[in-house]
PDB file of N, CA and C in Angstrom:
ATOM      1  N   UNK A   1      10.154  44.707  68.230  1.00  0.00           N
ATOM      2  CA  UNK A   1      10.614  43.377  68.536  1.00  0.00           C
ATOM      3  C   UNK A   1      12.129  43.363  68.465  1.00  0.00           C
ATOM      4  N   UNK A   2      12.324  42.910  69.488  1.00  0.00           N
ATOM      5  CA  UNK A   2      14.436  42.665  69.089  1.00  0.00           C
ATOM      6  C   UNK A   2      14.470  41.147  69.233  1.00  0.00           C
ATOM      7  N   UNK A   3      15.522  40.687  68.409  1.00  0.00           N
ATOM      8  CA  UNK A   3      15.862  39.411  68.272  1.00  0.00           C
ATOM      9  C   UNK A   3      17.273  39.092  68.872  1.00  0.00           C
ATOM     10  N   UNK A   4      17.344  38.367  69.684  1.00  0.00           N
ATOM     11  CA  UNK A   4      19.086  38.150  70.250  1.00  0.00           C
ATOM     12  C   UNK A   4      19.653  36.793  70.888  1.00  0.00           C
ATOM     13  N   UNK A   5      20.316  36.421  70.973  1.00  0.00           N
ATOM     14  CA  UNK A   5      20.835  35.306  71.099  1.00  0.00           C
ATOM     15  C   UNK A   5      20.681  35.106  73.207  1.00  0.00           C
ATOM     16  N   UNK A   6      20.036  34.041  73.092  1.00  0.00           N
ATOM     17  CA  UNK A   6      20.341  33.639  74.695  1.00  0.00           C
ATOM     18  C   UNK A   6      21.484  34.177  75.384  1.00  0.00           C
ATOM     19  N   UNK A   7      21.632  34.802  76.135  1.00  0.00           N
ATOM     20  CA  UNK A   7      23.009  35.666  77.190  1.00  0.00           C
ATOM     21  C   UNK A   7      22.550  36.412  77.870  1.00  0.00           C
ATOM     22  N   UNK A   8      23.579  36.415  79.036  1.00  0.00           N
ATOM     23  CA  UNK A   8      23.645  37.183  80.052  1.00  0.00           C
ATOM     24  C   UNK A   8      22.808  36.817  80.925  1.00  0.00           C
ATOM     25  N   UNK A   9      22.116  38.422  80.975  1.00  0.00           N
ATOM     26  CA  UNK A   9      20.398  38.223  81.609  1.00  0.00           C
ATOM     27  C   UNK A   9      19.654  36.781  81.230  1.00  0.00           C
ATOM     28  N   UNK A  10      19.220  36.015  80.415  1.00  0.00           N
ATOM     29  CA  UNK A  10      18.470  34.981  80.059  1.00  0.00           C
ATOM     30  C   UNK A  10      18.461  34.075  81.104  1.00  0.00           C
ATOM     31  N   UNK A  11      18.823  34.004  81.992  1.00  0.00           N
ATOM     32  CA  UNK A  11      18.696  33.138  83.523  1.00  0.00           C
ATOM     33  C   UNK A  11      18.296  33.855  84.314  1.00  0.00           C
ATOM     34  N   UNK A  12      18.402  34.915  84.863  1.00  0.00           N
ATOM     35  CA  UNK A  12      17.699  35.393  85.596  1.00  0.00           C
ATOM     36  C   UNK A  12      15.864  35.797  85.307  1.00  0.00           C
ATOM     37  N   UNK A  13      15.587  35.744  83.874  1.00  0.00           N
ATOM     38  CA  UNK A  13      14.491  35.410  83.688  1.00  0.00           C
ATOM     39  C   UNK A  13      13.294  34.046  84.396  1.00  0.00           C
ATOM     40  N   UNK A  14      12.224  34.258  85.019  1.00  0.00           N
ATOM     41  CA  UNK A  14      12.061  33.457  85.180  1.00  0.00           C
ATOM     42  C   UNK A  14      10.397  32.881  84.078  1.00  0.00           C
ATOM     43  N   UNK A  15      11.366  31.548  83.514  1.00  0.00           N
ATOM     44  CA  UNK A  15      10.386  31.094  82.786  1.00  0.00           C
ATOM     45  C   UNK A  15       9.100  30.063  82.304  1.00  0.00           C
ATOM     46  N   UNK A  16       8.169  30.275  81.583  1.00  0.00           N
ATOM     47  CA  UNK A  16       7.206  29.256  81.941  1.00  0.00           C
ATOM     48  C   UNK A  16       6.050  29.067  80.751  1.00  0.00           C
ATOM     49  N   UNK A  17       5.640  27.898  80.888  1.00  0.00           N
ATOM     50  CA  UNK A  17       4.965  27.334  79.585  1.00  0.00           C
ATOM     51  C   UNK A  17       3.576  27.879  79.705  1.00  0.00           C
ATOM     52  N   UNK A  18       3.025  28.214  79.051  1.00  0.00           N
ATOM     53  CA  UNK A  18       1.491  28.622  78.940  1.00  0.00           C
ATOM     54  C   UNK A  18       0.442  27.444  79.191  1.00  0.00           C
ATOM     55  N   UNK A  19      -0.656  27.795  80.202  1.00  0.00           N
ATOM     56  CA  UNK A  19      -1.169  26.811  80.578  1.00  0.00           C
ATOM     57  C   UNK A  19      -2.090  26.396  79.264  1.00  0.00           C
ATOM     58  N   UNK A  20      -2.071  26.411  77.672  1.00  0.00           N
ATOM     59  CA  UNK A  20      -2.587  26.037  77.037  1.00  0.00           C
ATOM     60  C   UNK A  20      -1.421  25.482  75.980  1.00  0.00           C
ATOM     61  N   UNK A  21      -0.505  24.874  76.672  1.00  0.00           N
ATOM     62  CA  UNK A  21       0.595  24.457  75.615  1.00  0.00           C
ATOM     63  C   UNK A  21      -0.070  22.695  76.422  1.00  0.00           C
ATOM     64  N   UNK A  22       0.280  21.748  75.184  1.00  0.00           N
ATOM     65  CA  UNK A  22      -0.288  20.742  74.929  1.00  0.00           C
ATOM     66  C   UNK A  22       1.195  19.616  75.884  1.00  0.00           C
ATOM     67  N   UNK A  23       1.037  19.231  76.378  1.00  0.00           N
ATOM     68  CA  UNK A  23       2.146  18.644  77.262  1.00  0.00           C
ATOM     69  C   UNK A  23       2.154  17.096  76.711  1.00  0.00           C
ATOM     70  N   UNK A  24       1.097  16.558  76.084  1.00  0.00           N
ATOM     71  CA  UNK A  24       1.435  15.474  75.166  1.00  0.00           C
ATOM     72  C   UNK A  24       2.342  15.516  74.166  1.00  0.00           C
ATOM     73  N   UNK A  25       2.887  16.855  73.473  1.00  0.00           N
ATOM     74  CA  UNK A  25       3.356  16.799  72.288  1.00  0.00           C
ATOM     75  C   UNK A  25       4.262  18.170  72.756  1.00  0.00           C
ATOM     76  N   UNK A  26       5.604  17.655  73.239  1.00  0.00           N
ATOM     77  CA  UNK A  26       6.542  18.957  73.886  1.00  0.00           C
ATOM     78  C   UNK A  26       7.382  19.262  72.760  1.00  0.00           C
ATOM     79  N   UNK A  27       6.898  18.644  71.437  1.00  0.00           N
ATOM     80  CA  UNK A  27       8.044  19.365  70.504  1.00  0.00           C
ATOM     81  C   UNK A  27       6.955  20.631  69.863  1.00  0.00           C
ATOM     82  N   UNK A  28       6.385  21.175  70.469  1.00  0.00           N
ATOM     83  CA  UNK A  28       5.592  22.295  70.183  1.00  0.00           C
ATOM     84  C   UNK A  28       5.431  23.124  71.043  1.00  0.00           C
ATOM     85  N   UNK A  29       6.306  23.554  72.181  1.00  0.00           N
ATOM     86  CA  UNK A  29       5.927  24.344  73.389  1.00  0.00           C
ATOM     87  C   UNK A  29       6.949  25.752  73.198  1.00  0.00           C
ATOM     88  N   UNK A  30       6.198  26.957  73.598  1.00  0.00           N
ATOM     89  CA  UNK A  30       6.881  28.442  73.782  1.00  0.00           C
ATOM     90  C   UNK A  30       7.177  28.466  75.214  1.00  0.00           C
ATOM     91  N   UNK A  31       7.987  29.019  75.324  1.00  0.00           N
ATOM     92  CA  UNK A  31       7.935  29.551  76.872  1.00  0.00           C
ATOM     93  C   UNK A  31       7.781  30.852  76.723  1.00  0.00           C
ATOM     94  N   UNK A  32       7.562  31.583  78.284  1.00  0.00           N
ATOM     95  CA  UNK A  32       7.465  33.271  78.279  1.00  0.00           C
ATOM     96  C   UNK A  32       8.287  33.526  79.266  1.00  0.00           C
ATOM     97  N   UNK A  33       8.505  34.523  79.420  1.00  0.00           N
ATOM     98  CA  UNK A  33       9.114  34.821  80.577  1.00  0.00           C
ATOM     99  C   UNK A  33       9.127  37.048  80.779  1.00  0.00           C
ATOM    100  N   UNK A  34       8.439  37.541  81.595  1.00  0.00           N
ATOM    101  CA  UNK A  34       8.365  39.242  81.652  1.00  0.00           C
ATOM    102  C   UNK A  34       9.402  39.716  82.285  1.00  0.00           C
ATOM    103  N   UNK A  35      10.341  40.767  82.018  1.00  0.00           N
ATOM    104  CA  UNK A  35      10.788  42.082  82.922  1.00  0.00           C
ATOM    105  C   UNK A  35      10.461  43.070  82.547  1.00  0.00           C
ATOM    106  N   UNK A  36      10.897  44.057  83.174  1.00  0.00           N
ATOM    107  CA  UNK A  36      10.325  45.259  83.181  1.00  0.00           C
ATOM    108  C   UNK A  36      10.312  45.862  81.328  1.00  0.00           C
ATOM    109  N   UNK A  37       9.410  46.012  80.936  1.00  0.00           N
ATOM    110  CA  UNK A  37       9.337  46.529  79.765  1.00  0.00           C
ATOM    111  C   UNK A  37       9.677  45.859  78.693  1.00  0.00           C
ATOM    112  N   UNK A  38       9.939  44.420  78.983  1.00  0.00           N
ATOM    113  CA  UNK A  38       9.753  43.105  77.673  1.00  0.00           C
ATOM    114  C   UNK A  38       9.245  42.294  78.046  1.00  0.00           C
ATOM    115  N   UNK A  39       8.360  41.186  76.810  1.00  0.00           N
ATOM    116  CA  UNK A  39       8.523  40.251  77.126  1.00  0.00           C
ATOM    117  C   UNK A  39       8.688  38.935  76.361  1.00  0.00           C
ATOM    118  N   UNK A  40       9.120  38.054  76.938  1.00  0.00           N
ATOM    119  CA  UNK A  40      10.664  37.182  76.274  1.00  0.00           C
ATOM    120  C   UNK A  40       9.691  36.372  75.872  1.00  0.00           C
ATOM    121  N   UNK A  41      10.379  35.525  74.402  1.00  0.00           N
ATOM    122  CA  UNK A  41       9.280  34.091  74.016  1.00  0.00           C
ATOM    123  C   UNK A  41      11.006  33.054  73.746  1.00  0.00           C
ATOM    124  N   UNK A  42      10.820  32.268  73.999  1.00  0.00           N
ATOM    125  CA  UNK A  42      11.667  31.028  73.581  1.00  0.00           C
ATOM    126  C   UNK A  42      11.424  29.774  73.003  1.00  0.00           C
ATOM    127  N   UNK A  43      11.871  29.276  72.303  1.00  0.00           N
ATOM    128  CA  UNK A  43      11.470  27.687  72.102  1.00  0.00           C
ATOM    129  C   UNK A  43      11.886  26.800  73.023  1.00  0.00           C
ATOM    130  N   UNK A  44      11.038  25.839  74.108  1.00  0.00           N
ATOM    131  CA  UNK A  44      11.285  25.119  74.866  1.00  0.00           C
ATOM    132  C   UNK A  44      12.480  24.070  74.587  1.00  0.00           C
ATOM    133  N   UNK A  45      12.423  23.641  73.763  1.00  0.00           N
ATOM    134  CA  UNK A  45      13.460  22.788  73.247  1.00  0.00           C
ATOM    135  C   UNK A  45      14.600  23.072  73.425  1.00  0.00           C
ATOM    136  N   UNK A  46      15.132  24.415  73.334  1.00  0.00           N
ATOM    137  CA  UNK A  46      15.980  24.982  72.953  1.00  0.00           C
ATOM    138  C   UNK A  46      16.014  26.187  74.196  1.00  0.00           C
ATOM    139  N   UNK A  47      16.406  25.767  75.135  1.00  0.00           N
ATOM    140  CA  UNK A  47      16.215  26.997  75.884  1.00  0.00           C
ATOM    141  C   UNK A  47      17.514  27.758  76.075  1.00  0.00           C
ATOM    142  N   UNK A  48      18.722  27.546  75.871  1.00  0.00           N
ATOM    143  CA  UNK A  48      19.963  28.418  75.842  1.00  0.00           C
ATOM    144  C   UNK A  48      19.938  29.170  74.167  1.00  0.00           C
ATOM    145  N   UNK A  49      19.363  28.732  73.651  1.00  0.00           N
ATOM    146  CA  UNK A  49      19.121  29.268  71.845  1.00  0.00           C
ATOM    147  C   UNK A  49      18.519  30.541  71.783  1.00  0.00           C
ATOM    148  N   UNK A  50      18.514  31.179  70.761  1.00  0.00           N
ATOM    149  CA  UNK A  50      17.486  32.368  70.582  1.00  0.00           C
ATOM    150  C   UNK A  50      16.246  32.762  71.308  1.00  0.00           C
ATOM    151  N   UNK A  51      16.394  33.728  71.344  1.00  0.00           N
ATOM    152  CA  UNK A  51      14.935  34.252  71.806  1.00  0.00           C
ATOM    153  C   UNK A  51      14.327  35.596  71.094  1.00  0.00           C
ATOM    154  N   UNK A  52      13.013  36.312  71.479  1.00  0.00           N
ATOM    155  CA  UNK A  52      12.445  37.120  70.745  1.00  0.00           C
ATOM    156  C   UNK A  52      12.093  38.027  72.408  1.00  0.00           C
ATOM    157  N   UNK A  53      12.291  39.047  72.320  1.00  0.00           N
ATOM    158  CA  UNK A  53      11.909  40.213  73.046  1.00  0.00           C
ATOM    159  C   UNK A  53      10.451  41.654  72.162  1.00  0.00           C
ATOM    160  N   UNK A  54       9.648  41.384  72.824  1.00  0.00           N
ATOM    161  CA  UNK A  54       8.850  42.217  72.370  1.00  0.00           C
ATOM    162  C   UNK A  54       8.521  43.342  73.810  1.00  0.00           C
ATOM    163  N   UNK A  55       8.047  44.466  73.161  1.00  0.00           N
ATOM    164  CA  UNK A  55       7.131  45.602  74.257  1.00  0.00           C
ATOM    165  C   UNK A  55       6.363  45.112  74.364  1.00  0.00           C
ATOM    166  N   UNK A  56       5.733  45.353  76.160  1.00  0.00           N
ATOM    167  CA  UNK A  56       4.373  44.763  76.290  1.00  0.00           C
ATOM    168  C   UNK A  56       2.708  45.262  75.117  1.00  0.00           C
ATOM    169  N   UNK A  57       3.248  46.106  74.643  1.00  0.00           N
ATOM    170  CA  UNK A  57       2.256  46.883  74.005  1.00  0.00           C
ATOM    171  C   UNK A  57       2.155  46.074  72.843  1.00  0.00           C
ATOM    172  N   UNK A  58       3.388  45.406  72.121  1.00  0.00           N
ATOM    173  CA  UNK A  58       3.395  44.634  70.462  1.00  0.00           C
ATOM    174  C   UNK A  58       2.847  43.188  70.524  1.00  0.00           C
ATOM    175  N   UNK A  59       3.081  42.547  72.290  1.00  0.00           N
ATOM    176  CA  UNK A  59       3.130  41.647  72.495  1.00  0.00           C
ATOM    177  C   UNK A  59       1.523  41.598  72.597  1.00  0.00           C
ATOM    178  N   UNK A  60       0.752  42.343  73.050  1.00  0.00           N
ATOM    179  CA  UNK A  60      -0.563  42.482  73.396  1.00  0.00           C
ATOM    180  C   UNK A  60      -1.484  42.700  72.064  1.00  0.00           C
ATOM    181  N   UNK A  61      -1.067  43.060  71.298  1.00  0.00           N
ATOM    182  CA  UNK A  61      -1.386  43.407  69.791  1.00  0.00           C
ATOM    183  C   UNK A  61      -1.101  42.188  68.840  1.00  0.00           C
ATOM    184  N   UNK A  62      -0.171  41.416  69.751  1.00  0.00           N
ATOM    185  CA  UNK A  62       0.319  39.904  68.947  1.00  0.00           C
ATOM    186  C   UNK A  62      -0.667  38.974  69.233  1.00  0.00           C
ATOM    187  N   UNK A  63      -1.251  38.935  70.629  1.00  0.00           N
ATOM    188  CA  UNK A  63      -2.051  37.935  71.152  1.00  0.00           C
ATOM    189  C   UNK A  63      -3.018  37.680  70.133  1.00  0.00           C
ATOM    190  N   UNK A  64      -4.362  38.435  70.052  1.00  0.00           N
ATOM    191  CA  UNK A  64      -5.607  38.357  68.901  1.00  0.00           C
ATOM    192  C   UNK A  64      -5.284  37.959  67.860  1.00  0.00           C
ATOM    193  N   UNK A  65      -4.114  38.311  67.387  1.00  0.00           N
ATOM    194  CA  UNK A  65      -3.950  37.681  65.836  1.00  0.00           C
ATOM    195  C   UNK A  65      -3.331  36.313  66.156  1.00  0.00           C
ATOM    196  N   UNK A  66      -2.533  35.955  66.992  1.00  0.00           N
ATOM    197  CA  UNK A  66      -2.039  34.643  66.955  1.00  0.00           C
ATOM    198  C   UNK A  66      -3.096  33.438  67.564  1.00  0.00           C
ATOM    199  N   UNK A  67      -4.168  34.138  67.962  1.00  0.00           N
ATOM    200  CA  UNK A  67      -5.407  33.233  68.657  1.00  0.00           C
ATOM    201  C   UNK A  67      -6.465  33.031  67.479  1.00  0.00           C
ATOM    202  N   UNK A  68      -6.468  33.845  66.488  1.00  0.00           N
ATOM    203  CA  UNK A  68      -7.031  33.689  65.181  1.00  0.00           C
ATOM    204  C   UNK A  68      -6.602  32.740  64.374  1.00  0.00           C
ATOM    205  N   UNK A  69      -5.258  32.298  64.378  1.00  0.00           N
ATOM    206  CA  UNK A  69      -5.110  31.426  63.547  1.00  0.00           C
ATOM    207  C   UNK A  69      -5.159  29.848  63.797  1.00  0.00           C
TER     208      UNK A  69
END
C-alpha cells in the first residue's frame, strides 16, 4: 500500500463511486479509480486530499475482509 498526497497524476485518474455506496448519506462515500498496476481509493468529500494506492493483488485480498465487516 503507498500513501500520498493528491498530485500530479490524480486527475488524470478517472474516478467513481461504487455502485453500493449509499447516495442518501454522501458523507460516507469512497471513490476508486485503476491504472496500470494500482488501485486508487479516496474520500469523496475530499477529493484533492489524500489518497491510498494499493496492488491489484492487496486490493483483492482487501475486498473479503472489508465485506465481512
Amino acid at each position: 500500500m503507498m500513501r500520498k498526497a493528491s498530485a500530479g497524476g490524480a486527475a488524470a485518474l478517472h474516478w467513481f463511486k461504487s455502485s453500493y455506496s449509499d447516495s442518501s448519506n454522501s458523507s460516507e462515500c469512497v471513490e476508486m479509480a485503476k491504472s496500470p498496476g494500482r488501485v486508487h481509493i479516496r474520500d469523496s468529500k475530499t477529493p484533492d486530499g489524500p489518497r491510498l494506492a494499493f496492488a491489484p493483488a492487496a486490493w483483492a485480498e482487501f475486498i473479503p475482509y472489508a465485506a465481512e465487516r
